[in-house]
Protein backbone atom coordinates (compact mmCIF):
# COMPACT_ATOMS: atom_id res chain seq x y z
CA UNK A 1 21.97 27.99 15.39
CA UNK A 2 20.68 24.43 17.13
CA UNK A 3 18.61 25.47 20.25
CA UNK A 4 20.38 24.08 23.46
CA UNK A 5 18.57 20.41 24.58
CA UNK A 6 17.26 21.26 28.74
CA UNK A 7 18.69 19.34 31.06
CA UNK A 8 16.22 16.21 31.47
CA UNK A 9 14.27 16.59 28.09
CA UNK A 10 16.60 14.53 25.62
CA UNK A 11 14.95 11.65 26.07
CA UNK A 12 11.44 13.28 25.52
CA UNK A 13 12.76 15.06 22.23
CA UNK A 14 14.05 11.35 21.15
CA UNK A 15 10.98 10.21 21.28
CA UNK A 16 8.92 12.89 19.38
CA UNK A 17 12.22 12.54 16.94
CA UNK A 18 11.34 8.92 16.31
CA UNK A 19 7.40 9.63 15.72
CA UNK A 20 8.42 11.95 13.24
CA UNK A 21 11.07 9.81 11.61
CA UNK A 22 8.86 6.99 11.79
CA UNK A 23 5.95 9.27 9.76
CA UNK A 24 3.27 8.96 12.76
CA UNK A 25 0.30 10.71 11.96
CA UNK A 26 0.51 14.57 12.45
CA UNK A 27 -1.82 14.34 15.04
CA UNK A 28 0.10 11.61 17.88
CA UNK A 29 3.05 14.08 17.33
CA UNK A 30 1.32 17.16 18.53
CA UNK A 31 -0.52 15.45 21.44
CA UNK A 32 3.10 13.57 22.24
CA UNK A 33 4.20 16.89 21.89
CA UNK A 34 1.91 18.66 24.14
CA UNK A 35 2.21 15.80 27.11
CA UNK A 36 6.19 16.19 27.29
CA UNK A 37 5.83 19.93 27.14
CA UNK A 38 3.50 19.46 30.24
CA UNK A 39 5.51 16.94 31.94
CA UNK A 40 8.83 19.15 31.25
CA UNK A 41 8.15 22.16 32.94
CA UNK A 42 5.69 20.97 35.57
CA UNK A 43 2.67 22.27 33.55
CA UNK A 44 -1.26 21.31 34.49
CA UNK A 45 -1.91 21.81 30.47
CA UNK A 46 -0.40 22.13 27.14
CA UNK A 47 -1.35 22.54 23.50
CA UNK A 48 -0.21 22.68 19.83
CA UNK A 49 -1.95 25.39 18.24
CA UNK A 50 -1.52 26.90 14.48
CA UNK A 51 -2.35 30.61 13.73
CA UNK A 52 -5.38 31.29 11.53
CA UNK A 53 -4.49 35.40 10.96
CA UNK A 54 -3.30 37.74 13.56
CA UNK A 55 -5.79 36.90 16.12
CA UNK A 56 -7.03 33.40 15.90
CA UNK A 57 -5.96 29.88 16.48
CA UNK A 58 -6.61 26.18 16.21
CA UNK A 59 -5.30 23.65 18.14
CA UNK A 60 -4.03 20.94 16.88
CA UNK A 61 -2.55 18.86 20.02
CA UNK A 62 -3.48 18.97 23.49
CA UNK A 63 -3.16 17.50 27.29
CA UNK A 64 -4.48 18.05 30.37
CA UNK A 65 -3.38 16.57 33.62
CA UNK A 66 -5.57 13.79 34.63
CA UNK A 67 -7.70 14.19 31.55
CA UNK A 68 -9.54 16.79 32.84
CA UNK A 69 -11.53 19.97 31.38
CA UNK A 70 -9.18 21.99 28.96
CA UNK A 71 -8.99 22.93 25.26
CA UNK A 72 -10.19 20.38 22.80
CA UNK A 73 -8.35 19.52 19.28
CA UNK A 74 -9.99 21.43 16.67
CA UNK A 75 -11.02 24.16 19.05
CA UNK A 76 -10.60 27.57 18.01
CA UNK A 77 -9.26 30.16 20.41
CA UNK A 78 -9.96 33.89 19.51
CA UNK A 79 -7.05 36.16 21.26
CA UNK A 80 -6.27 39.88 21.40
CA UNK A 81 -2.14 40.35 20.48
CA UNK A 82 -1.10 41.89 24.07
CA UNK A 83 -3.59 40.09 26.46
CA UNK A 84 -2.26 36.56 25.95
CA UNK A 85 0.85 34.36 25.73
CA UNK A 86 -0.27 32.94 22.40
CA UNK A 87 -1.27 36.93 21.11
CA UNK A 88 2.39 38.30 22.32
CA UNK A 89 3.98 35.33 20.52
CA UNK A 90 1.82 36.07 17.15
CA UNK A 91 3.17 39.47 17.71
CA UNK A 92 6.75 38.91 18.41
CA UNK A 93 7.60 36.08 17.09
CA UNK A 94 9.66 35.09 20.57
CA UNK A 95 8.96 33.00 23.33
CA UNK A 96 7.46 34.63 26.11
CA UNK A 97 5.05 34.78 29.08
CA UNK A 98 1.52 35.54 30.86
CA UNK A 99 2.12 35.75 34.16
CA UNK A 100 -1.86 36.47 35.53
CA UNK A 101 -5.04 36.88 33.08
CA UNK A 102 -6.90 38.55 36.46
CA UNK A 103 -8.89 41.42 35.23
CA UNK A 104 -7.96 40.91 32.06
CA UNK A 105 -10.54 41.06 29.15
CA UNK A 106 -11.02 39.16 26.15
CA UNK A 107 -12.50 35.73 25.31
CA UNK A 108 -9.25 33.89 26.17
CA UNK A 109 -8.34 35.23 28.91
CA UNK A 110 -11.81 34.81 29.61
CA UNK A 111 -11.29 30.88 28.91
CA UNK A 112 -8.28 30.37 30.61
CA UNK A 113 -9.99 31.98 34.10
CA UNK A 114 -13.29 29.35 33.44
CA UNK A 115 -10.30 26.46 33.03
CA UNK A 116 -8.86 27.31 36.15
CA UNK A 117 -5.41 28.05 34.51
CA UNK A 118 -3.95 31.02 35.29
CA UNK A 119 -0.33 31.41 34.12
CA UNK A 120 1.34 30.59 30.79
CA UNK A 121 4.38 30.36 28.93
CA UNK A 122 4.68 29.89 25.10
CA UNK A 123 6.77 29.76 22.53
CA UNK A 124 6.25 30.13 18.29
CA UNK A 125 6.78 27.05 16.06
CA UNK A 126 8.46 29.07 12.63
CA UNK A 127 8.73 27.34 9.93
CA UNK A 128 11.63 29.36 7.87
CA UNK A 129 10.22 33.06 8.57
CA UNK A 130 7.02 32.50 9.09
CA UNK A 131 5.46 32.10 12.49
CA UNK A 132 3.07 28.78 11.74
CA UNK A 133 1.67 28.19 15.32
CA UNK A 134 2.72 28.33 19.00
CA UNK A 135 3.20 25.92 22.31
CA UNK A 136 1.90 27.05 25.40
CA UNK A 137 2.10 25.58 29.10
CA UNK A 138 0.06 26.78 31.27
CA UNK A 139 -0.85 26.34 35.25
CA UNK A 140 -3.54 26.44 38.05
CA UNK A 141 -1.00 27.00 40.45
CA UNK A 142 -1.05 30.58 42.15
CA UNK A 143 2.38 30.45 41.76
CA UNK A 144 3.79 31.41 38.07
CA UNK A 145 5.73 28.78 36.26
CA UNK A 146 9.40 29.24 36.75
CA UNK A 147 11.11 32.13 34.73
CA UNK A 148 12.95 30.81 31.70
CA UNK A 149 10.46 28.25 31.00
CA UNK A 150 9.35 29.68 27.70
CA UNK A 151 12.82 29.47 26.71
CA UNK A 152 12.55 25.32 27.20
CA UNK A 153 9.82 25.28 24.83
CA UNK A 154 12.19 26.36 22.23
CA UNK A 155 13.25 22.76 21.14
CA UNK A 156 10.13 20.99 21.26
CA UNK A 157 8.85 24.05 18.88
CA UNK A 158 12.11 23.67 16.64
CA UNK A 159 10.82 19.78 16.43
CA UNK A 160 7.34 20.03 15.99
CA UNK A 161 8.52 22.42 12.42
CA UNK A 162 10.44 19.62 11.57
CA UNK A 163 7.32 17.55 11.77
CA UNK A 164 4.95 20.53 9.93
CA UNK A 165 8.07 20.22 7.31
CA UNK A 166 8.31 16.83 6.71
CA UNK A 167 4.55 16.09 6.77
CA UNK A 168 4.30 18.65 3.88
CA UNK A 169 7.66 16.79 2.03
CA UNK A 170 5.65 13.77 2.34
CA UNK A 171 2.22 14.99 0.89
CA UNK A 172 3.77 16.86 -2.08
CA UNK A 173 5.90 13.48 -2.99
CA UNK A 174 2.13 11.84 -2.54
CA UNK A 175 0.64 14.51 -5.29
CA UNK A 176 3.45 14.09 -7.29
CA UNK A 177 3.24 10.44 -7.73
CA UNK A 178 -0.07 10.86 -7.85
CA UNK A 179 0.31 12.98 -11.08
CA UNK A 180 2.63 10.62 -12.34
CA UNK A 181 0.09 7.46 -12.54
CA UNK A 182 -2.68 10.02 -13.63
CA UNK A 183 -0.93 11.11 -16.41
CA UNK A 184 0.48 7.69 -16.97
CA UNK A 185 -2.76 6.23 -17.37
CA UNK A 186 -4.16 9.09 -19.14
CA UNK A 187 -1.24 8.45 -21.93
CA UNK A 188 -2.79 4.71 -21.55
CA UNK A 189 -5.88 5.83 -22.73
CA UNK A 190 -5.18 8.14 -25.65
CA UNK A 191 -2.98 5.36 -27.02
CA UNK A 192 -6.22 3.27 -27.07
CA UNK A 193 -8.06 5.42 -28.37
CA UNK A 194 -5.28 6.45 -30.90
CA UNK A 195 -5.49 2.34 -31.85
CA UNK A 196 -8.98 1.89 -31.70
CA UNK A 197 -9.63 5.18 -34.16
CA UNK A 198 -6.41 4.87 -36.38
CA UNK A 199 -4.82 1.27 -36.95
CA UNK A 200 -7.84 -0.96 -36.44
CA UNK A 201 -10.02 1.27 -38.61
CA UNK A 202 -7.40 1.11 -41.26
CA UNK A 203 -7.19 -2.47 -40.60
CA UNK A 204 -10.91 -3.32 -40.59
CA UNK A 205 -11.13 -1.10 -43.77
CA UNK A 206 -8.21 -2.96 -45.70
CA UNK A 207 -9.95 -6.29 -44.67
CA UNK A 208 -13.13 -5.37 -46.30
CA UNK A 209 -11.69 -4.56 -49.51
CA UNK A 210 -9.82 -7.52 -49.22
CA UNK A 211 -12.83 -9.40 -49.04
CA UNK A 212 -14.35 -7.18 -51.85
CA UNK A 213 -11.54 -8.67 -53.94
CA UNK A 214 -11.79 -12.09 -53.17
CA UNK A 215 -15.36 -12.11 -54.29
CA UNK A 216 -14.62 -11.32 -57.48
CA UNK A 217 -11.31 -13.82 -57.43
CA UNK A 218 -11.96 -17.73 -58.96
CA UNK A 219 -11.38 -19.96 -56.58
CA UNK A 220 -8.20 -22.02 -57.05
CA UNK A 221 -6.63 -19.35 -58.50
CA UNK A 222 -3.33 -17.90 -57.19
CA UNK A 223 -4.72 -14.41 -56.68
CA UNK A 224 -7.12 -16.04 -54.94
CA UNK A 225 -4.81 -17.76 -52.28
CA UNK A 226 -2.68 -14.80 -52.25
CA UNK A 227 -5.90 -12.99 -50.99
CA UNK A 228 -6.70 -15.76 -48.19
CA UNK A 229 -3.75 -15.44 -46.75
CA UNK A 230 -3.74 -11.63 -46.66
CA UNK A 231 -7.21 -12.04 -44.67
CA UNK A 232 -5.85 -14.46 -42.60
CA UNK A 233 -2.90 -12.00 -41.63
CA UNK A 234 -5.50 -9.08 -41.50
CA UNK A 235 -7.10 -11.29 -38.94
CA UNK A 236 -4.37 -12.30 -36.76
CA UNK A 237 -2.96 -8.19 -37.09
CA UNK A 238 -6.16 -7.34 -36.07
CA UNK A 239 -6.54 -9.55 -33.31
CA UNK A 240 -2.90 -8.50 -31.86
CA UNK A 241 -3.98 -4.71 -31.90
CA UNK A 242 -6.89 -5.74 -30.01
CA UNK A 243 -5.18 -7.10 -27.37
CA UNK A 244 -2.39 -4.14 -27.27
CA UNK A 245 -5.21 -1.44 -27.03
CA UNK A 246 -7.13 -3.90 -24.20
CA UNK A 247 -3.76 -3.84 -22.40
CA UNK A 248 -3.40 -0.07 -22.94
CA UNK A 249 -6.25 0.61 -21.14
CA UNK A 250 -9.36 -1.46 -21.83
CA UNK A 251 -12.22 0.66 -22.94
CA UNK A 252 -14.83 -1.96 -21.30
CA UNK A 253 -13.60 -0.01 -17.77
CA UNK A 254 -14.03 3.17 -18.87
CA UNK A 255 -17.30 3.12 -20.61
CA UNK A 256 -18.79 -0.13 -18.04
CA UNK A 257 -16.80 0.23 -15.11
CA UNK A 258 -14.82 -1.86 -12.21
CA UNK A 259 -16.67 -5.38 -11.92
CA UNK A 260 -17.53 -5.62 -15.91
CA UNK A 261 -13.76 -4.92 -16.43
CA UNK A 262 -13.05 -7.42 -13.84
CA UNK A 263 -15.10 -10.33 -15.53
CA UNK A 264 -13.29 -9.67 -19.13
CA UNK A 265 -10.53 -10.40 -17.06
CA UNK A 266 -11.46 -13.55 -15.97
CA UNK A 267 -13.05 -14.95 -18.96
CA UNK A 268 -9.67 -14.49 -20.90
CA UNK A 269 -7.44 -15.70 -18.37
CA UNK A 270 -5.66 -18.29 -18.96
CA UNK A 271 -6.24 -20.20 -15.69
CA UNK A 272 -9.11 -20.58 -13.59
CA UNK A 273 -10.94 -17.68 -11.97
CA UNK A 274 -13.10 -17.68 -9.21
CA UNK A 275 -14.95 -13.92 -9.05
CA UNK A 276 -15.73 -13.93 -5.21
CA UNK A 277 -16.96 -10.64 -4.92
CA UNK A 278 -17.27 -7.63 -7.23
CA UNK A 279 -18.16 -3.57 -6.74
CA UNK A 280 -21.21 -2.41 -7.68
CA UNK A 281 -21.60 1.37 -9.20
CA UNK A 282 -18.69 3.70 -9.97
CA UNK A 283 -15.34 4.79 -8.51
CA UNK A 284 -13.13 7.64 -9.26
CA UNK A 285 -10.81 7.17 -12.59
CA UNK A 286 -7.88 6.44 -10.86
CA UNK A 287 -9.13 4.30 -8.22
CA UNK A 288 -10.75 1.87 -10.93
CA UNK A 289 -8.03 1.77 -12.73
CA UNK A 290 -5.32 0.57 -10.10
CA UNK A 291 -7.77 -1.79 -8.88
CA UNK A 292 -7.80 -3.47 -12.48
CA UNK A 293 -4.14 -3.43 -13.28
CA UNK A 294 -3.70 -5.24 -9.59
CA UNK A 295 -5.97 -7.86 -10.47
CA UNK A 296 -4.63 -7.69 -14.60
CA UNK A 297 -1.07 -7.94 -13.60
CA UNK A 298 -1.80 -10.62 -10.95
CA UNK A 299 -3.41 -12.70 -13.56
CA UNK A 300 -1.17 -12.07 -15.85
CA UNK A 301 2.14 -13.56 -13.83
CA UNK A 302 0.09 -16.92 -13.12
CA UNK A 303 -0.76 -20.01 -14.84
CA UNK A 304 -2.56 -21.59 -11.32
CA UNK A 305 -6.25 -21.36 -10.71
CA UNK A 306 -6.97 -18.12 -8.59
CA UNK A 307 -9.44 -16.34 -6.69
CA UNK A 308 -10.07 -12.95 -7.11
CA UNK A 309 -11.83 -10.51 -4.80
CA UNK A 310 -12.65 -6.98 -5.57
CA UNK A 311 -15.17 -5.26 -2.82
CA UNK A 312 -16.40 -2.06 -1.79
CA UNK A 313 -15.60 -1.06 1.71
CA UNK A 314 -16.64 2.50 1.34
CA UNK A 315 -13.71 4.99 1.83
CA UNK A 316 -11.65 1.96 -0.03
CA UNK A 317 -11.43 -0.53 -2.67
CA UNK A 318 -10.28 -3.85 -1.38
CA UNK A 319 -8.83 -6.48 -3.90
CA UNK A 320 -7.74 -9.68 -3.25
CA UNK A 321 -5.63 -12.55 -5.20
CA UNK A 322 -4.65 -15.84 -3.84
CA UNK A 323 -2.52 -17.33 -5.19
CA UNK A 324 -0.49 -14.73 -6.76
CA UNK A 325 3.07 -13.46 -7.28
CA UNK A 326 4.84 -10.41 -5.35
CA UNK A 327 5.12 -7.93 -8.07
CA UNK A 328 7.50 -4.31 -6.70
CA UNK A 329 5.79 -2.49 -9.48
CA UNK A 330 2.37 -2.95 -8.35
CA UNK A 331 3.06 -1.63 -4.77
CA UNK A 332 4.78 0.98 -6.18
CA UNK A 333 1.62 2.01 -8.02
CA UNK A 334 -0.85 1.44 -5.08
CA UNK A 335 1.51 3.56 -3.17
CA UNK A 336 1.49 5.96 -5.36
CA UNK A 337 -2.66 6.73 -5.16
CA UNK A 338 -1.97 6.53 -1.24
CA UNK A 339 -3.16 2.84 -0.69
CA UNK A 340 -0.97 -0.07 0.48
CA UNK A 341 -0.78 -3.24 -1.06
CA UNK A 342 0.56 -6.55 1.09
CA UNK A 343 1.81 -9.90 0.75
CA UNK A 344 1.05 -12.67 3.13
CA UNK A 345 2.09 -16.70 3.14
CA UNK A 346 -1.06 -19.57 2.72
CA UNK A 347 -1.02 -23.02 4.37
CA UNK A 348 0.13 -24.55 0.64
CA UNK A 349 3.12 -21.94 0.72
CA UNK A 350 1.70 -19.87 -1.83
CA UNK A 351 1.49 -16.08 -1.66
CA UNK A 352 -1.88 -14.04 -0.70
CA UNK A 353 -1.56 -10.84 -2.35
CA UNK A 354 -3.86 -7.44 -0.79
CA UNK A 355 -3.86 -4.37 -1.79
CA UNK A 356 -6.46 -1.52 0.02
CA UNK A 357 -7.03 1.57 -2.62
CA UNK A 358 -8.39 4.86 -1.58
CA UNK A 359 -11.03 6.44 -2.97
């Protein structure tokens, strides 16, 4: 059953609603989260905070009126299950209260005295049956926060699983593409390899005894010109499977790497390439690899002189081509390894292409 909206917090739920729909980062929504709690119910302090075991917590989103002292993001809070708000809602599983932490023991209640807060309400964030975290408002005031506030906590917990939930959607669609293109290019390489071991070897080894017979052939002779054009056949077969295999997956950026890859590229392009920057060392598999089919596919759907950028920027690969085409399939593989890859207009009218790969 939906959780009654408070009088006066719709518009504070809409907008944590829209962070989460709009797939802010994790950590805006909990400190949005946190602040509207705070503001809601007349709280000095607020936090996000997700259960490590039965008596310990990290917070994960936090606010203190006029930025003062309080508890920090990645703080952990160590709490006994009856002597705190947070403990009695690990317990329960219910929203519920702390109405004094005067001679009470225990590092939190211990904390809350040395932050001046001394009241709390709080209420569990569940995600199905399990109790993930809690919210808790709490006050300096010597007065106790008004009763029933730990029941108006209720929605903004209900949203902040939503957010937990869909976060979690979102990173297991990431692994999954992820897997996708890793297998993907993995079938990529055994292909070339499957090429480069089977068919060409074949091929190489009919050529030479093709070769073996020609040398033993008259010249002029019919056999003989039946021969030359087999080689020349041979040649052109062989020269296709090349090109398949390089396509595949070239072996030059497994067994070189990025920037070697890169400059095959460029010398068999069939415009003009100017290399303004190149990687040096090694990247992980994956990473190499979209960065070479960007730059291989961008090539490939051009016949105008480019430039071509591929740089190390330390947590990233960034790759640049200008001019180039829009091409869905490459941002859907960028995507895919959790980069983003964009499109922009030059002063000729041309497009800029830029894609920023993780690794």
């Amino acid at each position: 059953m939906a959780t009654p909206v408070a009088e006066g917090s719709a518009g504070a739920l809409l907008e944590i609603a829209t962070l989460i729909a709009r797939e802010a980062p994790e950590d805006l929504v909990f400190a949005t989260v946190s602040e509207h709690v705070a503001a809601h119910i007349s709280a000095e302090a607020a936090v996000v905070a997700r259960y490590v075991g039965d008596e310990r917590a990290v917070i994960v989103g936090s606010w203190r009126e006029h930025g003062g002292r309080g508890f920090p993001v990645n703080a952990e809070l160590d709490f006994d299950r009856t002597n705190s708000a947070s403990g009695r809602v690990r317990s329960t599983g219910r929203p519920t209260r702390m109405d004094s932490y005067e001679e009470l023991g225990g590092e939190l209640p211990l904390l809350m005295r040395a932050n001046d807060l001394r009241s709390t309400v709080a209420a569990p964030v569940l995600l199905g049956e399990e109790i993930w975290g809690v919210i808790a408002a709490s006050t300096s005031r010597a007065q106790p926060l008004p009763a029933g506030s730990e029941h108006q906590l209720v929605a903004f917990a209900e949203l902040v699983a939503v957010a937990i939930s869909v976060g979690e959607s979102r990173q297991r669609a990431h692994a999954s593409r992820r897997r996708l293109v890793e297998a993907a290019d993995e079938s990529r390489r055994q292909l070339e390899r499957a090429l480069h071991e089977g068919a060409q070897q074949h091929l190489l080894a009919l050529t030479l005894k093709l070769r073996l017979a020609r040398g033993r052939t008259d010249d002029g002779s019919e056999v003989a010109r039946l021969i030359d054009d087999a080689l020349a056949e041979a040649d052109v077969a062989n020269g296709t499977l090349r090109e398949l295999a390089r396509d595949l997956y070239p072996i030059v950026l497994s067994e070189r790497g990025l920037a070697v890859a890169v400059q095959a590229l460029a010398a068999r392009a069939a415009a003009g390439v100017q290399l303004r920057e190149l990687p040096k060392g090694r990247f992980p598999p994956l990473a190499e690899a979209t960065a070479y089919f960007v730059v291989a596919e961008s090539l490939a759907a051009t016949r105008h002189d480019v430039a071509v950028t591929v740089a190390d920027r330390g947590d990233r690969l960034f790759v640049e081509v200008a001019p180039a085409e829009a091409l869905p399939a490459l941002a859907d593989r960028v995507a895919a390894v959790g980069g983003q890859l964009q499109t922009g207009s030059l002063p000729d009218g041309t497009t800029l292409l830029r894609a920023e790969i993780p690794v």
